[in-house]
Protein backbone atom coordinates (compact mmCIF):
# COMPACT_ATOMS: atom_id res chain seq x y z
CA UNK A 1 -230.30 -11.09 62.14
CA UNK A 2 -231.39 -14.04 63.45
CA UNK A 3 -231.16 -17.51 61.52
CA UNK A 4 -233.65 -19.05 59.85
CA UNK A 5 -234.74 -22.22 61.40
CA UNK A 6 -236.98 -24.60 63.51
CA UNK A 7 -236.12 -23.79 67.13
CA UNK A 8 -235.96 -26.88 69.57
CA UNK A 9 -239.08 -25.79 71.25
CA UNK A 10 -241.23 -26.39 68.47
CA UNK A 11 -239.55 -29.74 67.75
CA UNK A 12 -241.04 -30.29 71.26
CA UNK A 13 -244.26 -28.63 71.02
CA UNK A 14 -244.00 -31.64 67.86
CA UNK A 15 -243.48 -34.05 70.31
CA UNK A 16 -246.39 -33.20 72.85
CA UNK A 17 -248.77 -33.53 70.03
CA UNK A 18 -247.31 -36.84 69.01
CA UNK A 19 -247.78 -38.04 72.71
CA UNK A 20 -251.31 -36.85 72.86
CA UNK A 21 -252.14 -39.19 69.68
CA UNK A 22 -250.20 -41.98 71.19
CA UNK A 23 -252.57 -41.48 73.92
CA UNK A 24 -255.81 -41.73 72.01
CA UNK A 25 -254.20 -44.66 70.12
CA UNK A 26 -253.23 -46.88 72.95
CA UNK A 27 -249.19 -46.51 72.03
CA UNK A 28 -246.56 -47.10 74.83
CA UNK A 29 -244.42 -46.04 73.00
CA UNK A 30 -243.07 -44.57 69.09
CA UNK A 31 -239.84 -45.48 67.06
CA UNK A 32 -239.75 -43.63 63.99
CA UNK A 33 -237.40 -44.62 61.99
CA UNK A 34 -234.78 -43.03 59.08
CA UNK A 35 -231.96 -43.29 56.98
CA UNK A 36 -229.67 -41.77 53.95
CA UNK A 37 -232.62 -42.39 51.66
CA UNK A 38 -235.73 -41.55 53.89
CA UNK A 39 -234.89 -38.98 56.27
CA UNK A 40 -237.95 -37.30 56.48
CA UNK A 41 -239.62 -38.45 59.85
CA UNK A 42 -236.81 -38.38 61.47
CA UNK A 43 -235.77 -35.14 60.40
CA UNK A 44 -239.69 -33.84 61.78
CA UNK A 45 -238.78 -35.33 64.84
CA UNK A 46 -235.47 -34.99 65.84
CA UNK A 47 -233.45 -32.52 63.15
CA UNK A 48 -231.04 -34.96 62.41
CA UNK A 49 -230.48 -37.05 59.06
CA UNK A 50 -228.04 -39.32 59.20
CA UNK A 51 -225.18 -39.98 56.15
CA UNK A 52 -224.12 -43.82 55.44
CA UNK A 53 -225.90 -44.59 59.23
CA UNK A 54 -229.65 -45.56 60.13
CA UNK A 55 -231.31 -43.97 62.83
CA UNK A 56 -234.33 -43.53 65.01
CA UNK A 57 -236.07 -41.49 67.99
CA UNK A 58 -237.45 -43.50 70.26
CA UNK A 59 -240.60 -41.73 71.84
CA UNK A 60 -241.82 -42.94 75.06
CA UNK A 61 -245.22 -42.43 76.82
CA UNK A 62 -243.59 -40.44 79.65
CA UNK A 63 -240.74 -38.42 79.78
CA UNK A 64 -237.79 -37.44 77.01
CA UNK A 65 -237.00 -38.69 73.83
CA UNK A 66 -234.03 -40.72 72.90
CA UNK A 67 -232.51 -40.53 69.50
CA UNK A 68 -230.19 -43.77 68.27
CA UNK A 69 -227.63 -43.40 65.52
CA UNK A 70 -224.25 -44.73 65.22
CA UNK A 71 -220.94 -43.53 65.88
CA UNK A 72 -219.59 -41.55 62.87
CA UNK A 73 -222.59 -39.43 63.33
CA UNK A 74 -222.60 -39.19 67.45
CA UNK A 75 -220.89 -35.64 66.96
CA UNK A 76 -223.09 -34.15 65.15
CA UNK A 77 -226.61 -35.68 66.21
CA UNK A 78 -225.11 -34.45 69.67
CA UNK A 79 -224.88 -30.94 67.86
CA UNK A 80 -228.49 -30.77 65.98
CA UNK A 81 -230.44 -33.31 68.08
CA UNK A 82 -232.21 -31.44 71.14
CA UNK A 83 -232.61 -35.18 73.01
CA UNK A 84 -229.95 -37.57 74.74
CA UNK A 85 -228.51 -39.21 71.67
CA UNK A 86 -227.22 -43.40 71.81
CA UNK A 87 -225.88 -45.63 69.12
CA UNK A 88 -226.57 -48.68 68.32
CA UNK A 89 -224.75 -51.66 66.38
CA UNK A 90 -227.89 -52.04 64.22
CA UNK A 91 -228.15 -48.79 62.91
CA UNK A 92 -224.47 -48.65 61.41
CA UNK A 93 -223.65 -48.20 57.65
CA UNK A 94 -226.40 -48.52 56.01
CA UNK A 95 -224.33 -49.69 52.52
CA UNK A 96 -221.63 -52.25 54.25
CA UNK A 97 -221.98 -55.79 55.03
CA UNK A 98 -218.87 -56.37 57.06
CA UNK A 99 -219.21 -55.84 61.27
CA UNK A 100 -217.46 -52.35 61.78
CA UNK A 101 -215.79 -52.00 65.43
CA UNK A 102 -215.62 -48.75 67.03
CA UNK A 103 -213.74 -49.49 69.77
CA UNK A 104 -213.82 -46.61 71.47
CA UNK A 105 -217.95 -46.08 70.59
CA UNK A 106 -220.43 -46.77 73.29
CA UNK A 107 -222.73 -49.16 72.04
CA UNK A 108 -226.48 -49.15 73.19
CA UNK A 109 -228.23 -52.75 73.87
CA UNK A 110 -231.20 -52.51 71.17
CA UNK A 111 -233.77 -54.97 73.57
CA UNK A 112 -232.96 -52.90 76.35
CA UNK A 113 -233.21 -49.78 74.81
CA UNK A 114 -237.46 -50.46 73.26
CA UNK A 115 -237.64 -52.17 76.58
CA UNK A 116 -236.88 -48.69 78.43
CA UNK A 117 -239.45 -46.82 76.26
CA UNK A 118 -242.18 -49.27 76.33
CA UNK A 119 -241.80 -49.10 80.40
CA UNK A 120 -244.01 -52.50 80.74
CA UNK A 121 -245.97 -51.74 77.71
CA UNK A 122 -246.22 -54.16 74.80
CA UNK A 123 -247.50 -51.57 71.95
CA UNK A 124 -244.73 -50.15 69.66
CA UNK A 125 -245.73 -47.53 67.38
CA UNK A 126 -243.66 -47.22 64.10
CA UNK A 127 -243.09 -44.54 61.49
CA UNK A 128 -241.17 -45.49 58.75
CA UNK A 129 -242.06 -49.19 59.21
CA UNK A 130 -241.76 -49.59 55.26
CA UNK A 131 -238.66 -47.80 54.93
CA UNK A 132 -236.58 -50.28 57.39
CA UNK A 133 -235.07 -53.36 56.22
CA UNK A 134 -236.33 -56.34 57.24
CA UNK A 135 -233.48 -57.09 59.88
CA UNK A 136 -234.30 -54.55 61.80
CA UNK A 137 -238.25 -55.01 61.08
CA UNK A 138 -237.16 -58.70 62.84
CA UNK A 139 -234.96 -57.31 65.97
CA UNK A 140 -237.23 -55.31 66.79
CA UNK A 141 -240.58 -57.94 66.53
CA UNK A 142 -237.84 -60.02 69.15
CA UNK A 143 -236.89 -57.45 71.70
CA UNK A 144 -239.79 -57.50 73.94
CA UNK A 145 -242.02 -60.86 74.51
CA UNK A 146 -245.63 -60.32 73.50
CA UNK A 147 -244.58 -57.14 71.47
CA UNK A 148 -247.02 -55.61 69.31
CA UNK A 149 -246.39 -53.68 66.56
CA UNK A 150 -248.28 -50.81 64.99
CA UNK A 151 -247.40 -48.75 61.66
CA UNK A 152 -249.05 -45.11 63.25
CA UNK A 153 -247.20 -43.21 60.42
CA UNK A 154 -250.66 -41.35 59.92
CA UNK A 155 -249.95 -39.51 62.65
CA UNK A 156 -246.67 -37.71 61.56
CA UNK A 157 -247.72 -37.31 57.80
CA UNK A 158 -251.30 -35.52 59.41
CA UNK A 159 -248.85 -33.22 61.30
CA UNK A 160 -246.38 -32.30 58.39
CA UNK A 161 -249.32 -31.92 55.98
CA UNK A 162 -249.62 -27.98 57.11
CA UNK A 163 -246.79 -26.10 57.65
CA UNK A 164 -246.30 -23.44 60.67
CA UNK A 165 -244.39 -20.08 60.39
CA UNK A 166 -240.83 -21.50 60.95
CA UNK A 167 -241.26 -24.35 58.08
CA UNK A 168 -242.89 -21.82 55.85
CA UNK A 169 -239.62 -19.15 56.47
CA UNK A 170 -237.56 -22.67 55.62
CA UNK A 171 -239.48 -23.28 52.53
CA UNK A 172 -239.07 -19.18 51.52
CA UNK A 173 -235.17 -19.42 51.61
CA UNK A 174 -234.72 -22.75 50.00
CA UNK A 175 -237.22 -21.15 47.37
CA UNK A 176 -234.73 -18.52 47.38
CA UNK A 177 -231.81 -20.15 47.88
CA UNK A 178 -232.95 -22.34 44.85
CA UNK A 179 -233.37 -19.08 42.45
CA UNK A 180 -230.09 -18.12 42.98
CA UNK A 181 -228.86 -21.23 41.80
CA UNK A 182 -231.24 -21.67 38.64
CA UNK A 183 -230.09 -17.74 37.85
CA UNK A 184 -226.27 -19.46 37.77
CA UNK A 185 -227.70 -21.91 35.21
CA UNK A 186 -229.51 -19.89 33.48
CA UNK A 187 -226.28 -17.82 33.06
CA UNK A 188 -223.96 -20.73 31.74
CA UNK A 189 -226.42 -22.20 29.49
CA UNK A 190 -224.15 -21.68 26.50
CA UNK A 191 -223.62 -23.29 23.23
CA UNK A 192 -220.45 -25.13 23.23
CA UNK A 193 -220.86 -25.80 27.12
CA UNK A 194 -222.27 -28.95 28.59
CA UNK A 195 -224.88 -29.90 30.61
CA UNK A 196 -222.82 -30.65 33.84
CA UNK A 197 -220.89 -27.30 33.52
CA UNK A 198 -224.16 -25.86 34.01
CA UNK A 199 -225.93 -28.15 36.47
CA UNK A 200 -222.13 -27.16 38.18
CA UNK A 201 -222.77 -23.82 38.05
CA UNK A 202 -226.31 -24.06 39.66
CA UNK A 203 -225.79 -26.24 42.30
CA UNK A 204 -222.47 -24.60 43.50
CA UNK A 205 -224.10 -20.93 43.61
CA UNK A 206 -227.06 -22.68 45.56
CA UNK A 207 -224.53 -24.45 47.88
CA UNK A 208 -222.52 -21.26 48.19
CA UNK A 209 -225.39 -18.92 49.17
CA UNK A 210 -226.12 -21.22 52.02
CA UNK A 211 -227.84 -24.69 50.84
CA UNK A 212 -227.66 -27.06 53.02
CA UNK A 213 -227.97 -29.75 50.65
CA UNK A 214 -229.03 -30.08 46.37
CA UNK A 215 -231.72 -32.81 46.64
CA UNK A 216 -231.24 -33.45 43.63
CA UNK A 217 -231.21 -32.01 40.00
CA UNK A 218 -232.73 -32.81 36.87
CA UNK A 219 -231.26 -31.83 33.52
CA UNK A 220 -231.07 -32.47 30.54
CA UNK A 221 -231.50 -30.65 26.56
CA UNK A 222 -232.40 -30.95 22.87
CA UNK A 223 -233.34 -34.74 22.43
CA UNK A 224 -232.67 -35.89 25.81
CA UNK A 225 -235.51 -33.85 27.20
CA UNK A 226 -237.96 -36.72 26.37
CA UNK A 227 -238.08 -38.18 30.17
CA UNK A 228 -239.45 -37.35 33.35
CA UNK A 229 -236.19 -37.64 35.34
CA UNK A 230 -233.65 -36.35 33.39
CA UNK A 231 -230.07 -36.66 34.28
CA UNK A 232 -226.59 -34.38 33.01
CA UNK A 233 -224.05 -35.87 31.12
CA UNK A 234 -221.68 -34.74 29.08
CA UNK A 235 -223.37 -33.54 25.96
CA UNK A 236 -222.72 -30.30 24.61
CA UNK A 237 -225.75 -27.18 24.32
CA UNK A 238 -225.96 -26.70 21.14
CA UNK A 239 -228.15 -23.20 19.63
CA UNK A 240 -231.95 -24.10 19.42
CA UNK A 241 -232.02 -26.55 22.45
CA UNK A 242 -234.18 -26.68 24.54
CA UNK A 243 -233.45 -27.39 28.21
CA UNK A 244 -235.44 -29.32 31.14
CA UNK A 245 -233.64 -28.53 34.33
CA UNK A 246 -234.75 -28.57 37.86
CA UNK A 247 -232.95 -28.02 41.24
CA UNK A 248 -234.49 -29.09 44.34
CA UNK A 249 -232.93 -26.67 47.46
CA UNK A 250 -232.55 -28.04 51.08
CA UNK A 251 -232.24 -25.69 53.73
CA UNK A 252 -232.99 -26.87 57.39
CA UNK A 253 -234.37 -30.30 56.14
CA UNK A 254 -237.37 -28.02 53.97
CA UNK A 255 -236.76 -28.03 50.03
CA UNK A 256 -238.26 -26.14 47.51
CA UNK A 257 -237.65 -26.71 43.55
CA UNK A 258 -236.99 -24.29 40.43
CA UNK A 259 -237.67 -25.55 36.92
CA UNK A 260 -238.88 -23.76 34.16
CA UNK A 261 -238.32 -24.57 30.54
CA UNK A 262 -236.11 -22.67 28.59
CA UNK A 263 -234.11 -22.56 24.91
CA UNK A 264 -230.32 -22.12 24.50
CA UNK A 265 -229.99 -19.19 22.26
CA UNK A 266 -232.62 -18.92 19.25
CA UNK A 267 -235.94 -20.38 20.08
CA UNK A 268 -238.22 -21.74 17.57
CA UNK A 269 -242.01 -20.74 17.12
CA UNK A 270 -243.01 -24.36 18.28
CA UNK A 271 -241.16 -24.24 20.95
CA UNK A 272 -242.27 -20.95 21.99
CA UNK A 273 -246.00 -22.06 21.87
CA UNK A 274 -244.98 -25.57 23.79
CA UNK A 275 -243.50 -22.98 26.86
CA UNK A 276 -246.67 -20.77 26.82
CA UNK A 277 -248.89 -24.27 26.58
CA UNK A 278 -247.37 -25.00 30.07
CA UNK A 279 -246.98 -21.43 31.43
CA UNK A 280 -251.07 -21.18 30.45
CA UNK A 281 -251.50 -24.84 32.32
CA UNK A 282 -249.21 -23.68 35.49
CA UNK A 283 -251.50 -20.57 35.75
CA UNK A 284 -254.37 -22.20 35.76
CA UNK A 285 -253.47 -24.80 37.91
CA UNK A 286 -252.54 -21.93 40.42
CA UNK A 287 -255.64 -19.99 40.09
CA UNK A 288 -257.19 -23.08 41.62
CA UNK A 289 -255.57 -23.44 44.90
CA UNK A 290 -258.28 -22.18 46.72
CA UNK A 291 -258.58 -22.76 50.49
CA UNK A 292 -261.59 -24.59 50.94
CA UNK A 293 -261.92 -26.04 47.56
CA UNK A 294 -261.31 -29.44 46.21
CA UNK A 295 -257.79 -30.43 44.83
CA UNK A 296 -259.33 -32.46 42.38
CA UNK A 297 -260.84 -29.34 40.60
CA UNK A 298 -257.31 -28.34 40.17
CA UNK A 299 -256.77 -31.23 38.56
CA UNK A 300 -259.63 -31.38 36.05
CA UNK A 301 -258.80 -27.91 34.76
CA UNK A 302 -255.39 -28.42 34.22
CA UNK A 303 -256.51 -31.83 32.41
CA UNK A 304 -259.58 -30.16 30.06
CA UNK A 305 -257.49 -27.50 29.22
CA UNK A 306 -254.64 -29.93 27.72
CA UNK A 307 -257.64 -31.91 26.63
CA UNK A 308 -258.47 -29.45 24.72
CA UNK A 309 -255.62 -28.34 23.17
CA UNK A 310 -254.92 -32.33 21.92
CA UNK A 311 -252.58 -32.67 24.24
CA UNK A 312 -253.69 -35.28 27.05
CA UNK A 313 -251.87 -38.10 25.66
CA UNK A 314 -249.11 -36.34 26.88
CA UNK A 315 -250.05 -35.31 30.16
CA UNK A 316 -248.65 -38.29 32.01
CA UNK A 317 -249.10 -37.52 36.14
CA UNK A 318 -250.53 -35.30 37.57
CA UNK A 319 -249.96 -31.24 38.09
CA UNK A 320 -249.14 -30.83 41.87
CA UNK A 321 -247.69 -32.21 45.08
CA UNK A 322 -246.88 -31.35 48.26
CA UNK A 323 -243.66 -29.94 49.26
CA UNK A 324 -241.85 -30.03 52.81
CA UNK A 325 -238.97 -31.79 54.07
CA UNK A 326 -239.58 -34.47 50.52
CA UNK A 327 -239.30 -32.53 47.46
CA UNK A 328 -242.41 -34.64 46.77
CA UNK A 329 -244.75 -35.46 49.90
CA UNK A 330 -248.13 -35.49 50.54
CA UNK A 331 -250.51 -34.21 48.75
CA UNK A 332 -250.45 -35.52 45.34
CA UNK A 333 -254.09 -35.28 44.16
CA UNK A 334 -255.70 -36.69 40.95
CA UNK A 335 -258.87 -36.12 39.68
CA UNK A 336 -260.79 -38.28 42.07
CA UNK A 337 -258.85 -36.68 45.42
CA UNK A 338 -261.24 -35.63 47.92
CA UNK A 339 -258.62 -33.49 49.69
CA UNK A 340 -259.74 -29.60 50.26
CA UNK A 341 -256.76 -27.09 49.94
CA UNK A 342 -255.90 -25.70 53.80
CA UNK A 343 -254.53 -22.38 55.27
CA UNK A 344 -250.61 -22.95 55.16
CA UNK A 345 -250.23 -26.04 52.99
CA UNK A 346 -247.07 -25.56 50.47
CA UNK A 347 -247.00 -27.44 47.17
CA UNK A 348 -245.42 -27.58 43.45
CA UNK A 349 -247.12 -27.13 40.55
CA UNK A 350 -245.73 -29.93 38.34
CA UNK A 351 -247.29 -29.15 35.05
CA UNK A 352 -245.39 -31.24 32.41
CA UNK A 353 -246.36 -33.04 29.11
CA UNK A 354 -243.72 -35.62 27.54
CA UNK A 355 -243.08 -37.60 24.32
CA UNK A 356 -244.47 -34.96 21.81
CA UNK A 357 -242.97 -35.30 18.64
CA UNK A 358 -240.16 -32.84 17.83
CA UNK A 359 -240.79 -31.01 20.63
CA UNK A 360 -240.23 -33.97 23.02
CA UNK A 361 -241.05 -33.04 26.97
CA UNK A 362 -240.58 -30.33 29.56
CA UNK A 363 -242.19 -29.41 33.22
CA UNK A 364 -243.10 -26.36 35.26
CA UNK A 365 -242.21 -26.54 38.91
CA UNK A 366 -242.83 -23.69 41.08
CA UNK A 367 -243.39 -23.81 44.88
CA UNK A 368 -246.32 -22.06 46.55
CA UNK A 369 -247.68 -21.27 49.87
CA UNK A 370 -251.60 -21.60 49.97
CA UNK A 371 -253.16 -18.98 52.15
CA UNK A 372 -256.87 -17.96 52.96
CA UNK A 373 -255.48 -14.58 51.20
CA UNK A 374 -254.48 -16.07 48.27
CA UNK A 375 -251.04 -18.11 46.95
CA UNK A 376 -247.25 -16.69 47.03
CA UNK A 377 -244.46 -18.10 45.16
CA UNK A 378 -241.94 -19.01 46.98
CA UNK A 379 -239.38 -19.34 43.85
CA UNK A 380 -240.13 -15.42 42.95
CA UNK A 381 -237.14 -16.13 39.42
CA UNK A 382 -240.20 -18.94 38.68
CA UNK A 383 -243.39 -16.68 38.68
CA UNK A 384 -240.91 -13.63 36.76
CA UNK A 385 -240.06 -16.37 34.13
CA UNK A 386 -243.74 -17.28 33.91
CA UNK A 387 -244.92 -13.62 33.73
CA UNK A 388 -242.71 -13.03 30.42
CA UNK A 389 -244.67 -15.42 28.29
């Protein structure tokens, strides 16, 4: 069986269509740009994300790509990167202040380097301009005389807005890859046990059936449940709590989340009511994800219907957003979105409500696929959870 992954020739069929816009734009050339805490672009573009190091691929007009990195991560761009791969002095650790030397690294020359890609041109094109730090913002507005510099991140967030067949089959196995681990949580969510043994448990399941990487997970029970972003400590389970937990699944750059409410042994008849309150919200939001129709009517029936029930003061953001290589990406509609749902977009339902009194908070993530024939879930534990309130 084959693996499950982009294949280099689509991350140059990505690359064609980039060049085409640079075209119509009037771009010699792109740099989009990435690090340890915004990998996303660069990921699109090249399939490497760099750890501790910045990097970048620099696209020109005419012929290949070149990515630039830094030394501890040579090897392995070399190994996942499907262009001629160069480091360069600016892009090392990302986190240390102090001049590393590599002596036996071969470092790139930064000027010459945009000079190379521009070929003669002036006109830069940037993704990731506001994710850079402002030294490298500055060495690059110095490298050419007369350069111009253009933020054309549009172009890569229109592109990842729809996903094709091979990002979809990513999104499907993190979305399974993430069940398995919420299955593992759901199993060691015992009184007496703590919140990290549990969060252990779920991530290292996940990890072990072939994650690539936990994004990140949220957790956290009885009292502590009152915040969006919850984190695990130390604190015991106790009988009657309930839990908020989430784990967001990488696998091949795509992640896809798990999080459903739940109670550690004997649930209470408010609580029970809170759960089918969002369950009843999550549904609804889904039955709207129409292709075709308007995201904000999504919105607005999620909203009435906690309206409603009294319960908008809780309902603090709204009850979607995109999914794809960001656990959270683009879109994330509100009531006055004029976005239209399209054929192949994936997205979370994130139907929460927070800071009700003895019941606290909790959210509903699930990730979908949006087809003309209607919406899968692509965290199938999710949608069976669901289904049993």
């Amino acid at each position: 069986m084959s693996k499950i992954c982009i294949p280099f020739e689509e991350f140059k069929e990505r690359i064609c269509k980039i060049k085409t816009e640079m075209v119509k734009c009037g771009i010699d050339a792109i740099m989009v740009y990435g690090d340890e805490y915004r990998k996303e672009n660069l990921r699109y573009v090249s399939n490497f994300w760099p750890i501790f190091e910045r990097g970048a691929l620099f696209i020109p007009k005419e012929g290949e790509p070149i990515y630039a990195g830094a030394p501890e991560g040579e090897p392995y761009a070399k190994e996942m990167c499907p262009y001629k791969v160069v480091n360069l002095k600016e892009f090392l650790c990302v986190t240390v202040v102090d001049d590393i030397d590599y002596p036996l690294a071969v470092i790139s020359d930064f000027k010459e380097l945009i000079g190379d890609v521009l070929a003669g041109g002036k006109k830069l094109g940037v993704v990731g301009i506001n994710d850079m730090p402002g030294i490298i913002y500055n060495r690059i507005a110095t490298a050419i005389d007369g350069i111009e510099i253009v933020d054309v991140s549009d172009i890569i967030n229109k592109m990842r807005l729809v996903k094709t067949p091979n990002e979809i089959a990513c999104l499907r196995e993190a979305g399974r890859l993430a069940c398995v681990g919420y299955e593992a949580l759901l199993a060691n969510a015992i009184p007496g046990k703590t919140e990290r043994y549990m969060t252990g448990a779920c991530e290292g399941a996940a990890r072990m059936a072939g994650a690539e990487n936990i994004t990140f997970s949220v957790v956290g029970s009885g009292e502590r449940i009152n915040t969006v972003i919850g984190r695990d400590t130390d604190k015991v389970l106790e009988d009657g709590d309930m839990v908020m937990a989430a784990i967001a699944v990488q696998y091949e750059g795509y992640v896809s989340t798990a999080e459903m409410p739940f109670v550690v042994g004997k649930m209470s008849d408010k609580q029970r009511d809170f759960i089918k309150t969002l369950v009843e919200g999550s549904n609804i939001a889904m039955s709207k994800m129409i292709v075709g129709e308007p995201m904000a009517e999504m919105v607005k029936a999620v909203r009435n219907f906690f309206r409603k029930k009294g319960l908008d003061k809780y309902d603090i953001y709204p009850p979607m957003h995109g999914i794809g290589l960001a656990e959270a990406e683009d879109p994330y509609p509100d009531e006055n979105s004029s976005r239209l749902f399209e054929n192949n977009m994936t997205v979370n339902t994130d139907i929460s409500l927070f800071g009700i009194p003895e019941i606290y908070g909790n959210r509903v993530e699930e990730s979908l696929l949006i087809t003309d024939k209607g919406v899968e879930s692509l965290t199938p534990l999710i949608r069976k959870m669901l289904s049993e309130f």
